[in-house]
Protein backbone atom coordinates (compact mmCIF):
# COMPACT_ATOMS: atom_id res chain seq x y z
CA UNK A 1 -149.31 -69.16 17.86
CA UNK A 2 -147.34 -69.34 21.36
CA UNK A 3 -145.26 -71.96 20.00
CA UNK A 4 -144.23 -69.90 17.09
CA UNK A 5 -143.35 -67.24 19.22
CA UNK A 6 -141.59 -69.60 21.28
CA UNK A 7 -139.47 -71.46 18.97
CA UNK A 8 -138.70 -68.11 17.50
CA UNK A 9 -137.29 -66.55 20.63
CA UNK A 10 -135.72 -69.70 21.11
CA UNK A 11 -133.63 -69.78 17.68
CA UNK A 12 -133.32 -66.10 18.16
CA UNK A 13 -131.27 -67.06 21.55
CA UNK A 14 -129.65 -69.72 20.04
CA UNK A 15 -128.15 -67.37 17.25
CA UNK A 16 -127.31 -64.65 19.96
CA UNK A 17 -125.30 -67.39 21.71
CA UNK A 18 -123.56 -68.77 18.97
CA UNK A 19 -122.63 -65.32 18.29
CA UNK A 20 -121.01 -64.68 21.24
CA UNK A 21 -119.18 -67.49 21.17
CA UNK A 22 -118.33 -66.68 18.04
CA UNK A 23 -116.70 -63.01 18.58
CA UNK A 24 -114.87 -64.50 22.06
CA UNK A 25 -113.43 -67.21 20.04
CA UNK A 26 -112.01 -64.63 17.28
CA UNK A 27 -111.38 -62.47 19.84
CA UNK A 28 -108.87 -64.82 21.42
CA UNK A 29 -107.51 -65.59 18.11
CA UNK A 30 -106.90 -62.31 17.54
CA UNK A 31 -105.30 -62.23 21.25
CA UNK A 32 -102.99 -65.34 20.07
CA UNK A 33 -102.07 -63.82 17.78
CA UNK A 34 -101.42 -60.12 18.76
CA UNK A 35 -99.45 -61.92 22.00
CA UNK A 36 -97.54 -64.49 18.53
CA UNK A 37 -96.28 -61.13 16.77
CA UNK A 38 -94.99 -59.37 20.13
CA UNK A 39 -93.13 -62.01 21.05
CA UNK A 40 -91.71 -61.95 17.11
CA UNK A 41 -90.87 -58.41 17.16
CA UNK A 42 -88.89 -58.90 20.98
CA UNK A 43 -87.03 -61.56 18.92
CA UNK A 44 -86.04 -59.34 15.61
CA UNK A 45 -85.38 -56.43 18.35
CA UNK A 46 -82.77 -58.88 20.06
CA UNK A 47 -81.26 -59.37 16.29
CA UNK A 48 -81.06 -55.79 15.28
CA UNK A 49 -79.49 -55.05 18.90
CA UNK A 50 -76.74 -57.51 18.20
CA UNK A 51 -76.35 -56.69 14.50
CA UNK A 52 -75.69 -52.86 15.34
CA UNK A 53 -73.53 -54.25 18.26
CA UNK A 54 -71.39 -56.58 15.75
CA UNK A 55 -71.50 -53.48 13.14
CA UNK A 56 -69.94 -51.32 15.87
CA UNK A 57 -67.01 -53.89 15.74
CA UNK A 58 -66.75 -52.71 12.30
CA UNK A 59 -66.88 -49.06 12.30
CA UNK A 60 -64.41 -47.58 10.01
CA UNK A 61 -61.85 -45.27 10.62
CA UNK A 62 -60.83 -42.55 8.01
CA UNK A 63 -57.96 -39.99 8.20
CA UNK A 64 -57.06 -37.49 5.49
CA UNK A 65 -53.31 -37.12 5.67
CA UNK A 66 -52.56 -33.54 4.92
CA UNK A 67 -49.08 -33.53 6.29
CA UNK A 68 -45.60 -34.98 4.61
CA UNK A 69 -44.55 -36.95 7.45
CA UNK A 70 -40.71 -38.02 7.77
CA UNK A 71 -38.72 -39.67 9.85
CA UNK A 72 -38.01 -38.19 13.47
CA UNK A 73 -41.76 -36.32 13.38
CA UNK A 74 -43.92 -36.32 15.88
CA UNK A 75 -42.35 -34.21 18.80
CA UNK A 76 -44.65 -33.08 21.25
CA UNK A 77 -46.79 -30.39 21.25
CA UNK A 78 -45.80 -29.96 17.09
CA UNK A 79 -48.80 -30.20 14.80
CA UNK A 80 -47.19 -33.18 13.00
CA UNK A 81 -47.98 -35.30 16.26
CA UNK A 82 -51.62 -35.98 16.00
CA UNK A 83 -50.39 -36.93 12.18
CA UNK A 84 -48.36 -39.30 13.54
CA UNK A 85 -50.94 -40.44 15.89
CA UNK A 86 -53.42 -40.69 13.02
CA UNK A 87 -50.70 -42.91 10.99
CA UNK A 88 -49.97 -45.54 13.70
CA UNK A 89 -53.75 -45.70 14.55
CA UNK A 90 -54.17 -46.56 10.57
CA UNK A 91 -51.15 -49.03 10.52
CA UNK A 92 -52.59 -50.49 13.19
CA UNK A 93 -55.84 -50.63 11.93
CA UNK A 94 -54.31 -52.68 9.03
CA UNK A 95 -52.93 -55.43 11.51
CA UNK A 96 -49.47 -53.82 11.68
CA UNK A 97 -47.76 -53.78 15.12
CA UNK A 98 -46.79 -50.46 15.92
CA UNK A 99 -44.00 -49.75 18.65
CA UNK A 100 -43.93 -46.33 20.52
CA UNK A 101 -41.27 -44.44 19.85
């Protein structure tokens, strides 16, 4: 009967140990793979920093004109300057080169 109690107690340790080992094994999976998925995510942070840093390149510009402009506008202090600002910011905008005046 001792031997059967034995040999129990012994497969009963043997299962507890392989257990263990078990679990610490997954668990250092799971730490391989938690540390795998950071370092992923730092990487695709990088990427979406320099996309919205190459998008800010890109930002457009709108302007509604509400002003007839003409020749000779654009005096200081008038309200048709900042329309004439507006209009050489958008010519230059389109790759025109725009000389001060």
């Amino acid at each position: 009967m001792k031997i059967k109690y034995l040999l129990a107690a012994v497969v009963l340790g043997l299962v507890f140990l392989y257990s263990a080992c078990a679990v610490n094994a997954q668990s250092l999976s799971v730490a391989d793979q938690i540390k795998a998925l950071q370092e992923q995510i730092a990487k695709l942070q990088e990427q979406l920093l320099a996309l919205l840093a190459e998008q800010k390149k890109w930002v457009t510009w709108c302007h509604t004109f509400n002003v007839d402009l003409r020749p000779g506008d654009g005096g200081s202090g008038t309200a048709t300057e900042t329309e004439v600002q507006n209009l050489q910011i958008a010519l230059e905008k389109e790759g025109f080169a725009v000389a001060d005046a």
